[in-house]
N, C-alpha and C. Protein backbone atom coordinates (compact mmCIF):
# COMPACT_ATOMS: atom_id res chain seq x y z
N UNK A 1 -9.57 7.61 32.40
CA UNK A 1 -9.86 8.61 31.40
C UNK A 1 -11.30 9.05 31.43
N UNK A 2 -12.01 8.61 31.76
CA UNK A 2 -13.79 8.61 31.55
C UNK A 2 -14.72 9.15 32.43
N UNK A 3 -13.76 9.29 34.07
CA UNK A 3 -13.90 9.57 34.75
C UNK A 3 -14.10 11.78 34.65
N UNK A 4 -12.62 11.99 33.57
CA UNK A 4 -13.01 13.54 33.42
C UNK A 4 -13.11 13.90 32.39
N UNK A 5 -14.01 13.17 31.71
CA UNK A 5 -14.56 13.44 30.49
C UNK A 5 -15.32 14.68 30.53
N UNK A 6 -15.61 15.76 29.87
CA UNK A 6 -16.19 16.52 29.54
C UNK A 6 -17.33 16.30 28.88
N UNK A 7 -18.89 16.09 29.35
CA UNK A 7 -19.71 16.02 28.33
C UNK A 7 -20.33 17.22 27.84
N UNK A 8 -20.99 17.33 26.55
CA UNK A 8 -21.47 18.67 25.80
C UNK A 8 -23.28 18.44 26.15
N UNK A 9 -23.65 17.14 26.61
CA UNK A 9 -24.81 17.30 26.99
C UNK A 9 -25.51 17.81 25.28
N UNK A 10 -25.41 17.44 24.41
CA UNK A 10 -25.82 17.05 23.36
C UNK A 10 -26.92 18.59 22.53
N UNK A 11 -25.37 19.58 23.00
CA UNK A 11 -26.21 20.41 22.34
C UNK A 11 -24.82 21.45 21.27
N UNK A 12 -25.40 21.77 20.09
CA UNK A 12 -24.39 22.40 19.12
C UNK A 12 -24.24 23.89 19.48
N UNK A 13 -23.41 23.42 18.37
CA UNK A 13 -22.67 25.00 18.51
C UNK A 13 -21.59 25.47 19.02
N UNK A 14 -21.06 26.74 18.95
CA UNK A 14 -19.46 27.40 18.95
C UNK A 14 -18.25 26.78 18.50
N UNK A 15 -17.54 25.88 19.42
CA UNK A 15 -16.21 25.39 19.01
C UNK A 15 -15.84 24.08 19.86
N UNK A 16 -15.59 23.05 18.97
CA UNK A 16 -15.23 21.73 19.48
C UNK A 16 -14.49 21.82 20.39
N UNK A 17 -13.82 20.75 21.41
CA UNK A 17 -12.85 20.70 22.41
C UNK A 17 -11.61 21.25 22.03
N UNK A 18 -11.01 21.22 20.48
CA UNK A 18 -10.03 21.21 20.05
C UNK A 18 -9.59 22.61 19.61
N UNK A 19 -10.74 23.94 19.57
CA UNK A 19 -10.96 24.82 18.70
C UNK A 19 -11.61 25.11 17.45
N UNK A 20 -11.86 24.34 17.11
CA UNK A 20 -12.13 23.99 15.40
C UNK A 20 -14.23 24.64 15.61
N UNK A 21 -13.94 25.28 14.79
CA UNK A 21 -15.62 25.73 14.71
C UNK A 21 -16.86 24.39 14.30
N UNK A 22 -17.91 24.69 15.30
CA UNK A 22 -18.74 23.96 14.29
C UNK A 22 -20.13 23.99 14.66
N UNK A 23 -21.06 23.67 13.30
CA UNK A 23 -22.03 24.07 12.68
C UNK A 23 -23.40 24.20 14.33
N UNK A 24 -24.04 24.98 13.62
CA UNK A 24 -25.21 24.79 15.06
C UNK A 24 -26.10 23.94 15.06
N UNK A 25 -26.45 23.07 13.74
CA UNK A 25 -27.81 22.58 13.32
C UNK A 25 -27.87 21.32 13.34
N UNK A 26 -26.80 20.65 13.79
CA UNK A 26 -26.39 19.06 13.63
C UNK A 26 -27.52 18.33 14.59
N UNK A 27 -27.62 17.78 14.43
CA UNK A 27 -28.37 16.88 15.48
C UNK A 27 -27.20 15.89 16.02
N UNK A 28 -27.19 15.08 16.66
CA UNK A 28 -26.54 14.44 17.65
C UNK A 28 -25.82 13.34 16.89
N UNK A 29 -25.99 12.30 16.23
CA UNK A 29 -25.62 11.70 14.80
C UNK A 29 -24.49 12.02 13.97
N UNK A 30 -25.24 13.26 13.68
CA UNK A 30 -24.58 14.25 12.41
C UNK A 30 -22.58 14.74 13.20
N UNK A 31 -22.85 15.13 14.87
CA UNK A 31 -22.24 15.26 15.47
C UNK A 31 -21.32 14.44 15.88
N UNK A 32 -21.52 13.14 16.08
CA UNK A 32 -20.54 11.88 15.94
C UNK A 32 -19.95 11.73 14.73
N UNK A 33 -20.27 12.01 13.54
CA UNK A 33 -19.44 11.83 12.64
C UNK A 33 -18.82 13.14 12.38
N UNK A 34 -19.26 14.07 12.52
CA UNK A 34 -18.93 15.51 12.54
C UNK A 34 -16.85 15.36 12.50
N UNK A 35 -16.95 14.96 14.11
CA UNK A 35 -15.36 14.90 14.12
C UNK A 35 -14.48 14.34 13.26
N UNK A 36 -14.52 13.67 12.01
CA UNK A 36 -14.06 13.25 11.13
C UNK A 36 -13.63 14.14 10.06
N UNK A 37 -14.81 15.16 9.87
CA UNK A 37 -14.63 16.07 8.97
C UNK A 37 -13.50 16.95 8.95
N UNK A 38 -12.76 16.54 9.06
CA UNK A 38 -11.60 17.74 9.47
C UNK A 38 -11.58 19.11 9.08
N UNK A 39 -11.66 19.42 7.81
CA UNK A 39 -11.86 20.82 7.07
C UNK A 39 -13.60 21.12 7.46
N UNK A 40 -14.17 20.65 7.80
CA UNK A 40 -15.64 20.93 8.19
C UNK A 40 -16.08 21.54 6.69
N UNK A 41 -16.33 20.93 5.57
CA UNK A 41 -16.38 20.96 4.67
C UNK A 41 -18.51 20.52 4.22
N UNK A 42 -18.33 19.50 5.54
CA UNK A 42 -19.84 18.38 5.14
C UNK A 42 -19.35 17.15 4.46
N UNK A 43 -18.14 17.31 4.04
CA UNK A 43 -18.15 16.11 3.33
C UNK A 43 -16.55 14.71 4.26
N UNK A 44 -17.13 13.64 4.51
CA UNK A 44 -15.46 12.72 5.62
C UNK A 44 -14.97 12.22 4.28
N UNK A 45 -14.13 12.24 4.18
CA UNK A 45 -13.13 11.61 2.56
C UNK A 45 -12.44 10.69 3.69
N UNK A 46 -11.76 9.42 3.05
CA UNK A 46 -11.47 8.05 3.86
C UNK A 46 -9.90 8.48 4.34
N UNK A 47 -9.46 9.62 4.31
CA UNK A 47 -7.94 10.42 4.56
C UNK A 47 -8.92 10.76 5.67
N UNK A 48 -9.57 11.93 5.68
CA UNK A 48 -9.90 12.22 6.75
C UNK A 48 -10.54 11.74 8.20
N UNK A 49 -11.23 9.95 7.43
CA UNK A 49 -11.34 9.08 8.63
C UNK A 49 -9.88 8.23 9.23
N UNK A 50 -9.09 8.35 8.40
CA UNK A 50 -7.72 8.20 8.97
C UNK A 50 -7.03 8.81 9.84
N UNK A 51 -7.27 10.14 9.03
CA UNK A 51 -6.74 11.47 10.13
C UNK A 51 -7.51 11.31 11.55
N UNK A 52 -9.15 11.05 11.56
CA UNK A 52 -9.64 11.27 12.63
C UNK A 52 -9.43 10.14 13.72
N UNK A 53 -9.28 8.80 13.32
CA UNK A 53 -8.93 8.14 13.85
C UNK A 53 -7.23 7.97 14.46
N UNK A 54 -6.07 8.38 13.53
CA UNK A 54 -5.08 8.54 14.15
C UNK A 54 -5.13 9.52 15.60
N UNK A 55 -5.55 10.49 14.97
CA UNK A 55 -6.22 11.94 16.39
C UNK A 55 -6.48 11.38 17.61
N UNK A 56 -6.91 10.23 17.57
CA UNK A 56 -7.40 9.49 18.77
C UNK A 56 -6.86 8.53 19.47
N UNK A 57 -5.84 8.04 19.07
CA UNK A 57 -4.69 7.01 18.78
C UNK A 57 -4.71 5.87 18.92
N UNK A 58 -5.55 5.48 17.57
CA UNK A 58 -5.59 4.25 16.95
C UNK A 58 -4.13 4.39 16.20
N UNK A 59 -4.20 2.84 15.97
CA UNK A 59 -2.80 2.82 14.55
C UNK A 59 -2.91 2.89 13.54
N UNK A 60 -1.66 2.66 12.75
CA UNK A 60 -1.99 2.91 11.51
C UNK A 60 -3.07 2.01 10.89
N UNK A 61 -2.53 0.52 11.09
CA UNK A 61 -3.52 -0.48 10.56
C UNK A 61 -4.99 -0.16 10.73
N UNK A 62 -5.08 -0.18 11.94
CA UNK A 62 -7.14 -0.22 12.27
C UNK A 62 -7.06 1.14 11.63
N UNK A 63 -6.49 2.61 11.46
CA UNK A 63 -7.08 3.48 11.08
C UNK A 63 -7.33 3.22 9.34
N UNK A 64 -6.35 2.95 8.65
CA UNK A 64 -6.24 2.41 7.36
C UNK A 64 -7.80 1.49 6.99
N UNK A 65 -8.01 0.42 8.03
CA UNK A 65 -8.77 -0.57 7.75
C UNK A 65 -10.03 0.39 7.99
N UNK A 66 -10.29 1.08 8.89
CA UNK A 66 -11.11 1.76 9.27
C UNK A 66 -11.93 2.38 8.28
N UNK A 67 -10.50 3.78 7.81
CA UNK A 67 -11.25 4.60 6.26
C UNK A 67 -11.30 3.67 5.44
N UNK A 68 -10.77 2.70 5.13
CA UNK A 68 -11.59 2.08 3.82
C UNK A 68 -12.86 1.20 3.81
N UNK A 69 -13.28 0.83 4.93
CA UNK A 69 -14.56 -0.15 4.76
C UNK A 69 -15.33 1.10 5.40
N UNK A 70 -15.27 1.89 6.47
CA UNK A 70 -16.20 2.67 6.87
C UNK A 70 -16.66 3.85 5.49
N UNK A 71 -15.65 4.49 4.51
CA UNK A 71 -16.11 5.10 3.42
C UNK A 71 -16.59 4.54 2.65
N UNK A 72 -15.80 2.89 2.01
CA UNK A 72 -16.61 2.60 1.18
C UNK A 72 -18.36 1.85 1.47
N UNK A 73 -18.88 1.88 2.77
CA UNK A 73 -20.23 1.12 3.22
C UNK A 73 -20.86 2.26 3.53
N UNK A 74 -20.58 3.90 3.49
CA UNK A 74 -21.24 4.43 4.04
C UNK A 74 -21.55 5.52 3.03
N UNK A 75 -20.27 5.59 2.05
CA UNK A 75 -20.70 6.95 1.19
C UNK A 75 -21.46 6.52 0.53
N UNK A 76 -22.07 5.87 -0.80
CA UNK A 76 -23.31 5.66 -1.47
C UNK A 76 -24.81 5.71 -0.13
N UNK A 77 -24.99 5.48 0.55
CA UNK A 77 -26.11 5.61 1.24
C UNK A 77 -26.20 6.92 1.52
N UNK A 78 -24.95 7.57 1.88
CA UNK A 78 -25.06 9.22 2.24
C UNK A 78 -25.25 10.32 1.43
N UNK A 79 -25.18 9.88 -0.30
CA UNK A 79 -25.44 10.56 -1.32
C UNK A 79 -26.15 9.83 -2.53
N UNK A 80 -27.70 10.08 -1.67
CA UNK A 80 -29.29 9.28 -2.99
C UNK A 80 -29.01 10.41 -3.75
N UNK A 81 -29.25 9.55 -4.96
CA UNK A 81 -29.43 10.12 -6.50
C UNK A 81 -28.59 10.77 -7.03
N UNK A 82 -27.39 10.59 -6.24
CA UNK A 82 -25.50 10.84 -6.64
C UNK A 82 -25.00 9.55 -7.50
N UNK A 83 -24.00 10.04 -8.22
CA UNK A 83 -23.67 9.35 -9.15
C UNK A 83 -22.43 8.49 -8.05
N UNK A 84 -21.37 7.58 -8.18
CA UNK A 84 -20.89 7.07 -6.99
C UNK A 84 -19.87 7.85 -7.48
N UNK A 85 -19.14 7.63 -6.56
CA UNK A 85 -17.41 8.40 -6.52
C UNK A 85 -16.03 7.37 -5.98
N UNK A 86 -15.40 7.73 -6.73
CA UNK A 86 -14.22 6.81 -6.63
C UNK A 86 -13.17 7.17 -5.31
N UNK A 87 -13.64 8.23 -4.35
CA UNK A 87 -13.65 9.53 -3.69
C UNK A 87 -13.97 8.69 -2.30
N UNK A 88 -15.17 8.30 -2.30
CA UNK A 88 -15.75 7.81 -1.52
C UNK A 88 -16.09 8.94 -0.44
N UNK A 89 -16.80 9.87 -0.75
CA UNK A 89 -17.11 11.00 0.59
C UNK A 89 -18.37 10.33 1.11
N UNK A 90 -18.11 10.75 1.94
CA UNK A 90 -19.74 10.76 3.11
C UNK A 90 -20.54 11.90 3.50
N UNK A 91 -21.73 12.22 2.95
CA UNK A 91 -22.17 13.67 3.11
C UNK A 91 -22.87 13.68 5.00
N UNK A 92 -22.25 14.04 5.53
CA UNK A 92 -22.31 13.82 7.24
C UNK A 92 -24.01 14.42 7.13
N UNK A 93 -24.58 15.60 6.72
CA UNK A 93 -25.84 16.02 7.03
C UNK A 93 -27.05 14.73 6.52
N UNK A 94 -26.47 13.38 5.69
CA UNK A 94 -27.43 12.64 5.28
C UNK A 94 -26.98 10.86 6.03
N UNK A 95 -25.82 11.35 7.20
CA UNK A 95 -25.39 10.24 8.08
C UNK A 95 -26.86 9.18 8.78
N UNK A 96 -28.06 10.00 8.69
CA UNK A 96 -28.97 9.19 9.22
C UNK A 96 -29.48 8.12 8.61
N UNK A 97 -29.06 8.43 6.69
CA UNK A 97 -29.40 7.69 5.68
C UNK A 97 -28.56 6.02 5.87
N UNK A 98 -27.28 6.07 6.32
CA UNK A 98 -26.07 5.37 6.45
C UNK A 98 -26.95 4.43 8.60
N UNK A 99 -27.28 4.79 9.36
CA UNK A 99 -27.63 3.48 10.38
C UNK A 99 -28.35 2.61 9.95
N UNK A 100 -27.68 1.54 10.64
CA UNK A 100 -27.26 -0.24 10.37
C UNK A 100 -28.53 -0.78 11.69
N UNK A 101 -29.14 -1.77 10.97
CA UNK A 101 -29.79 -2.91 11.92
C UNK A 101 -29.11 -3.18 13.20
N UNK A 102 -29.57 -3.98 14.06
CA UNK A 102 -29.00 -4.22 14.77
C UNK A 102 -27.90 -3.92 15.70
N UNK A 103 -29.08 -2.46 16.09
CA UNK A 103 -27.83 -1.21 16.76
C UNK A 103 -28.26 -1.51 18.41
N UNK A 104 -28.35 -0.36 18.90
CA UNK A 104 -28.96 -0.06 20.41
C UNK A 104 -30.13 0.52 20.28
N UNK A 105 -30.30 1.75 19.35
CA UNK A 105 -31.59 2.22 19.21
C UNK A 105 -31.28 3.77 19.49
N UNK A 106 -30.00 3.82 19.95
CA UNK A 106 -30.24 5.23 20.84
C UNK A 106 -29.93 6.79 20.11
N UNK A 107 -29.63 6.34 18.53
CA UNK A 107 -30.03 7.29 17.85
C UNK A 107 -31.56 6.62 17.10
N UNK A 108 -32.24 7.56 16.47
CA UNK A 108 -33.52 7.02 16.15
C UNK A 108 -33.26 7.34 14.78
N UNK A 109 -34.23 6.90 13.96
CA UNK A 109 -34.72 7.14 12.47
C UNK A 109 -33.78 8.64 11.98
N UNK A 110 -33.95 9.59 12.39
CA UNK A 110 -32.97 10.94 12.11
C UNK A 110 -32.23 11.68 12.71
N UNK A 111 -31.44 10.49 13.54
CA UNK A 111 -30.09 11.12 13.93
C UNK A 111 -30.29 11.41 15.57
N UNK A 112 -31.48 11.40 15.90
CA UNK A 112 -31.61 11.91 17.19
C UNK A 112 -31.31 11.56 18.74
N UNK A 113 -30.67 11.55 19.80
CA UNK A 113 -30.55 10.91 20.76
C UNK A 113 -32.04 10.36 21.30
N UNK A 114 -32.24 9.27 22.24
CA UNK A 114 -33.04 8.67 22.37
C UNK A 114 -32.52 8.70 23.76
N UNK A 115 -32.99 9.36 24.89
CA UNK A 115 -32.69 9.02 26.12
C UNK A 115 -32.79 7.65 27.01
N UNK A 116 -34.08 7.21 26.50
CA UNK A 116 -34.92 5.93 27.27
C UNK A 116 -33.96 4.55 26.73
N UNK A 117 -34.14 4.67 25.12
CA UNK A 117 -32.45 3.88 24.89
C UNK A 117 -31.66 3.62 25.46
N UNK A 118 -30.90 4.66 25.56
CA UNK A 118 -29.55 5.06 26.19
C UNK A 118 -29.67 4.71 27.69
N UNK A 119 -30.55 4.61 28.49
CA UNK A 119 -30.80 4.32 29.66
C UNK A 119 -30.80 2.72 29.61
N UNK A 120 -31.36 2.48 28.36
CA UNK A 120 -32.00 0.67 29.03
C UNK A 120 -30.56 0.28 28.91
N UNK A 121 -29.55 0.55 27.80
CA UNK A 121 -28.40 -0.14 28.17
C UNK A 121 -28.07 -0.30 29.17
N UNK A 122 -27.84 0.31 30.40
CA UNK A 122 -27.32 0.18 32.13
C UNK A 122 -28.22 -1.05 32.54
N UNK A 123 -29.50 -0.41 32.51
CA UNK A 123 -30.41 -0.88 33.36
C UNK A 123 -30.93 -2.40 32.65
N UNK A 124 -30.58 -2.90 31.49
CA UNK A 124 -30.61 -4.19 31.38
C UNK A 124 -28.98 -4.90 31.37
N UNK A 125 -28.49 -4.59 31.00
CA UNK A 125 -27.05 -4.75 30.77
C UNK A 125 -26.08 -4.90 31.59
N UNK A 126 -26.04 -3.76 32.64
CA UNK A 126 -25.08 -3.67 33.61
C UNK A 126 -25.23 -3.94 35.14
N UNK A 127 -24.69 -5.42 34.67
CA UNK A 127 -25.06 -6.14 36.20
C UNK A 127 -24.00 -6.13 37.49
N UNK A 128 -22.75 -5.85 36.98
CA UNK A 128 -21.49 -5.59 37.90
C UNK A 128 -21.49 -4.06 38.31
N UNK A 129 -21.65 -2.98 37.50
CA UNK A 129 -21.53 -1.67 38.21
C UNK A 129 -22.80 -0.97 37.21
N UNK A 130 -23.65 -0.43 38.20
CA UNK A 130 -24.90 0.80 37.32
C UNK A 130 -24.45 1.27 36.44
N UNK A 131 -23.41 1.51 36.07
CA UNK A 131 -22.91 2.67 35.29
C UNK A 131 -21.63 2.11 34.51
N UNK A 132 -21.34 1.07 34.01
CA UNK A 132 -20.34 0.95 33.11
C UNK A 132 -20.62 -0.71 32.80
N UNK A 133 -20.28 -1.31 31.58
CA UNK A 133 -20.28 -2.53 31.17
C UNK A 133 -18.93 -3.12 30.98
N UNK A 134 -19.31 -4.15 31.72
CA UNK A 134 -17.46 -5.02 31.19
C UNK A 134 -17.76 -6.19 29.87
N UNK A 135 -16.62 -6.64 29.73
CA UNK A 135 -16.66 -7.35 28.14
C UNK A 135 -18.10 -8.34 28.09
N UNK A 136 -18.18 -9.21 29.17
CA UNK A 136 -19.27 -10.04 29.15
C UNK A 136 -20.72 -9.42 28.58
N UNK A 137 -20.77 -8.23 29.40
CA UNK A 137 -22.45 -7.11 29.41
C UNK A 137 -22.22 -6.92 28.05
N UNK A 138 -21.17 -6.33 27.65
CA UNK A 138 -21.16 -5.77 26.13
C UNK A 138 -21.63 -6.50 25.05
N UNK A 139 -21.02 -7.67 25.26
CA UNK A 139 -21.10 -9.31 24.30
C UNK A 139 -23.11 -9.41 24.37
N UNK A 140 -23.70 -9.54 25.81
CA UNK A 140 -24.57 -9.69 26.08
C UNK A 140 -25.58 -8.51 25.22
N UNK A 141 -25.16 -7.50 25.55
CA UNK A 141 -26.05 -6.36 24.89
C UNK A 141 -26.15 -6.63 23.06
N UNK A 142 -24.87 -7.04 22.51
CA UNK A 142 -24.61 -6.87 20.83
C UNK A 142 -25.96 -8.26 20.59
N UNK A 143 -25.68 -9.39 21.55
CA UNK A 143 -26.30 -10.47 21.27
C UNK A 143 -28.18 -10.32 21.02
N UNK A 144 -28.33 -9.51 22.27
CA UNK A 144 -29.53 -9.02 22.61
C UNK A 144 -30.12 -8.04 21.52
N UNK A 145 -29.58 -7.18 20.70
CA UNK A 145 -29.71 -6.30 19.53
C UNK A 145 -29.92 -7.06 18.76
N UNK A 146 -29.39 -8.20 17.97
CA UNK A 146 -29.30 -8.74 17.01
C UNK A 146 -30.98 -9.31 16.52
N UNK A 147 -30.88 -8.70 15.36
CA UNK A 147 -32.14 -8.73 14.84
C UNK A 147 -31.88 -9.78 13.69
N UNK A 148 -33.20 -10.74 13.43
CA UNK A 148 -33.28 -12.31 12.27
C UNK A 148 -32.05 -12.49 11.33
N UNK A 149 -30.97 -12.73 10.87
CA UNK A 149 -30.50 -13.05 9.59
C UNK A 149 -29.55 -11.77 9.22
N UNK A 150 -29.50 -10.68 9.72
CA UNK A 150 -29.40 -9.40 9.49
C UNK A 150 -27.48 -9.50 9.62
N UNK A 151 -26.82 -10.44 9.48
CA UNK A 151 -25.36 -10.26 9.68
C UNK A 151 -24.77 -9.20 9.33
N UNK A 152 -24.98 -8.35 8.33
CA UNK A 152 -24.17 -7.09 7.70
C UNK A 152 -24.20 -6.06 9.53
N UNK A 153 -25.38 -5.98 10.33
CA UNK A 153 -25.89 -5.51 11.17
C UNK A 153 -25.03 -6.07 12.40
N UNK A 154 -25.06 -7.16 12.58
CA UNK A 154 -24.33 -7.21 13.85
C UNK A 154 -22.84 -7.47 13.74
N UNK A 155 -22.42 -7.94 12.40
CA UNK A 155 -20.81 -7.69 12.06
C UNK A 155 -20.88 -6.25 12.74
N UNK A 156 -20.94 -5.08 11.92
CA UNK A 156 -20.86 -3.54 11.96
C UNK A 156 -20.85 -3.23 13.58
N UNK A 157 -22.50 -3.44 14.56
CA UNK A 157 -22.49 -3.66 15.42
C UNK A 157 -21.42 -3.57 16.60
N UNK A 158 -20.61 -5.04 16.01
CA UNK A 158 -19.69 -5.68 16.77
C UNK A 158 -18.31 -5.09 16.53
N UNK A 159 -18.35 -4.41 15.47
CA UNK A 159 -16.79 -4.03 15.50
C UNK A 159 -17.00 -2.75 16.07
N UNK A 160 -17.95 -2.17 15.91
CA UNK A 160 -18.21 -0.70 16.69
C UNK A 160 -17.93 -0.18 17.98
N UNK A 161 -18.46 -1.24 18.27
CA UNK A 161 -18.54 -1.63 20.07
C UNK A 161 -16.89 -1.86 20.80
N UNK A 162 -16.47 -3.29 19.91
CA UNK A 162 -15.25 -3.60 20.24
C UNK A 162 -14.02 -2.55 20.41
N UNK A 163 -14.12 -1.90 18.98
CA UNK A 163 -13.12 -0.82 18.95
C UNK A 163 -13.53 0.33 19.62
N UNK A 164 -15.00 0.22 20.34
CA UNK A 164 -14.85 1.92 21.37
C UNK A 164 -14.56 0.93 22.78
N UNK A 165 -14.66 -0.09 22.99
CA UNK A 165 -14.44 -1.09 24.29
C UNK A 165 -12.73 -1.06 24.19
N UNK A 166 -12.07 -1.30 23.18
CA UNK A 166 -10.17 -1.77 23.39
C UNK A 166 -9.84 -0.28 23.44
N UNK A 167 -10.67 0.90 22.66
CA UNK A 167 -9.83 2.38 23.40
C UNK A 167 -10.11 2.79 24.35
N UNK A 168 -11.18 2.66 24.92
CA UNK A 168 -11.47 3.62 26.12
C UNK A 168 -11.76 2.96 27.13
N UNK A 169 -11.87 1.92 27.64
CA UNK A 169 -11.97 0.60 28.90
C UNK A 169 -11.33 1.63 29.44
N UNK A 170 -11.31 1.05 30.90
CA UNK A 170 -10.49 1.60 32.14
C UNK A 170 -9.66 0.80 32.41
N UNK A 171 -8.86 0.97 33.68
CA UNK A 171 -7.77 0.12 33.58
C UNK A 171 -8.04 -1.12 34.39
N UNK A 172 -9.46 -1.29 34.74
CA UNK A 172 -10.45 -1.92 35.49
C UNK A 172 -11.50 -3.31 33.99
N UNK A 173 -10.99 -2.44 32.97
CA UNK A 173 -11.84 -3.59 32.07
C UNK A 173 -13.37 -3.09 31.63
N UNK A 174 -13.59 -1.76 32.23
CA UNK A 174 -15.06 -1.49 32.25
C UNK A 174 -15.24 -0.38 31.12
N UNK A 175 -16.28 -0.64 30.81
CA UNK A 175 -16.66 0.63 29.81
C UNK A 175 -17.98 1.22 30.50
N UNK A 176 -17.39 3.29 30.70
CA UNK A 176 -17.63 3.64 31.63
C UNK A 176 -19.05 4.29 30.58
N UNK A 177 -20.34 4.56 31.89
CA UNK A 177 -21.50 5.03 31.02
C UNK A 177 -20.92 6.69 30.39
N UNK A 178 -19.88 7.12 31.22
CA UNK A 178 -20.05 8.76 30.85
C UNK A 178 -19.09 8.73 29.14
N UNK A 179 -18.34 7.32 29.47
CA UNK A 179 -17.76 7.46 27.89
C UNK A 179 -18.44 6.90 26.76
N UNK A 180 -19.78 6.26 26.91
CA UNK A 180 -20.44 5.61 25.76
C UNK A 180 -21.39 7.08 25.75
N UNK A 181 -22.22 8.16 26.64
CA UNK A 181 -22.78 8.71 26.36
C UNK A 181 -22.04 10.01 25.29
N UNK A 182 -20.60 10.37 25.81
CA UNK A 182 -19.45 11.01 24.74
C UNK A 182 -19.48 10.82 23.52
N UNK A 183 -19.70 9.46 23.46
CA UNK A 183 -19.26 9.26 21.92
C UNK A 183 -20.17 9.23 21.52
N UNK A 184 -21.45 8.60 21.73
CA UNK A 184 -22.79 9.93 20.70
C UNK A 184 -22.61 11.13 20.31
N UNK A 185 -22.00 12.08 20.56
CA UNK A 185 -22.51 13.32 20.20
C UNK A 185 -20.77 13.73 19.59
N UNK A 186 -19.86 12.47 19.75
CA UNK A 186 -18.35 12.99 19.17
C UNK A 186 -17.73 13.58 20.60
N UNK A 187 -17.96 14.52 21.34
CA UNK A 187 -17.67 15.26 21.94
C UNK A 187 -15.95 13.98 22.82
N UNK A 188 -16.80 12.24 22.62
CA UNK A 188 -15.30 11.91 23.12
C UNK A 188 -13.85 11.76 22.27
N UNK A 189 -14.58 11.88 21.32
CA UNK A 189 -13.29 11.84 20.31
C UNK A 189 -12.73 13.11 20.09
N UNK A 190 -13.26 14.11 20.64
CA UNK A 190 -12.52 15.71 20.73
C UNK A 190 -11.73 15.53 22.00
N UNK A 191 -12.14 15.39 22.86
CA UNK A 191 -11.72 14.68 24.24
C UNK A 191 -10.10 13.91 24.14
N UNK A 192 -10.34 12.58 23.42
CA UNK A 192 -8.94 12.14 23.17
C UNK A 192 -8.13 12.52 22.18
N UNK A 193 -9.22 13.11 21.62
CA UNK A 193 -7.62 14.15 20.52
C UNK A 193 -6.54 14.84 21.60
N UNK A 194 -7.74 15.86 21.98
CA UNK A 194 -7.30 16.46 22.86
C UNK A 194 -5.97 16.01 24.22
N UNK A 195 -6.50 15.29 24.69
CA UNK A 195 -5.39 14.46 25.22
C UNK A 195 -4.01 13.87 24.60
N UNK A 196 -4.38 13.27 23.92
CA UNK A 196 -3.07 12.65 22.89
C UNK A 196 -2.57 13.85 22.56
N UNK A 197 -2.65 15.19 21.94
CA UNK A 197 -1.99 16.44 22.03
C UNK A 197 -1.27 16.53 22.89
N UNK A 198 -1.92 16.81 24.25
CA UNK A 198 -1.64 17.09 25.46
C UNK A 198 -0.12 16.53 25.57
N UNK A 199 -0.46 14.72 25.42
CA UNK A 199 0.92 14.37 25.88
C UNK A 199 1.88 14.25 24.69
N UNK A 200 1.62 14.75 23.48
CA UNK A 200 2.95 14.72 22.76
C UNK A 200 3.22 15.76 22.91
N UNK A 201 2.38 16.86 23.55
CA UNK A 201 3.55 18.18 24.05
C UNK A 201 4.33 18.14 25.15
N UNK A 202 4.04 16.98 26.08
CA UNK A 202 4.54 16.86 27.41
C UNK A 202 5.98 16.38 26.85
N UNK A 203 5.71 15.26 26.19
CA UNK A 203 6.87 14.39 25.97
C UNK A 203 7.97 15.30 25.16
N UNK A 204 7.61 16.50 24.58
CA UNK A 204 8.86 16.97 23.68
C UNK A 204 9.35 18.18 24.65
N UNK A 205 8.86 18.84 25.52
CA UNK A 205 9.14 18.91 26.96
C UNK A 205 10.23 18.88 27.63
């Protein structure tokens, strides 16, 4: 799959993989969560991280488990000096407010891609192939992030990782660099929507 990935090369504007319009001003961040938004509203409601995650074809369970701990840990940080909501939205333009300790680094302080980041992962990490990490490197990299005492950070971390490692591996075990650079900017989760479309039109066919 990773192999014909489409990357957007981390720049906005016109229309997602899928058709769906969207905004020009996002920064790269804003753009990973972007795909969630379904109505492109600004605001992910924990239906719509369901929706976005089914789109991609997770199940029901992880998508279920998904919108509810990912809305409820992320919407109060995404709306300072909001009253809370029983709603649980996430205001995507204040997603920079919402990054967790004990990441990679390769978005920065406001949302931004970090190239040199994004590079050291390979180049410390990936000792079997330049360009993709297998389970061991991955384990190695989360370990290597982990900053003093900070557990809320490398829990989050670790499930992040895991669940973009059990969808998109190859059939080789590897997690490929062109699909971790995708999912920064969303552009891979338009990608496997896209696909999963693809083949439930094949199959009714």
């Amino acid at each position: 799959m990773a192999s014909s990935l489409p990357s957007k090369d981390f720049q906005a504007g016109g229309v997602d993989d899928v058709g769906r319009p969207t905004p020009t001003d996002q920064n790269v961040l804003q753009k990973h969560v972007a795909f969630f938004d379904r109505n492109h509203d600004g605001l992910v409601y924990p239906w719509e991280t369901f929706e976005g995650f089914r789109a991609i074809g997770a199940g029901y369970f992880l998508s279920m488990i998904g919108a509810f701990f990912i809305n409820v840990a992320l919407s109060r940080k995404t709306r300072p000096g909001k009253y809370p909501s029983l709603l649980f939205p996430i205001e995507v333009k204040n997603i920079h407010l919402a990054k967790h300790g004990s990441d990679s680094g390769v978005y920065d302080s406001q949302g931004r891609f970090v190239s040199l980041k994004f590079e050291e992962i390979f180049s410390k990490f990936a000792r079997t192939h330049s360009s993709a990490l297998t389970s061991d490197e991955l384990m190695a990299m989360l370990k290597a992030n982990r900053e003093p005492q900070d557990y809320k950070g490398w829990l989050t971390s670790w499930t992040e990782w895991m669940t973009l490692y059990n969808l998109c591996k190859d059939n080789r075990g590897l997690l490929r660099k062109e699909t971790i650079k995708a999912v920064y900017d969303g552009s891979l989760f338009e990608h496997m929507e896209r696909e999963r479309a693809s083949a439930k039109k094949k199959a009714w066919m």
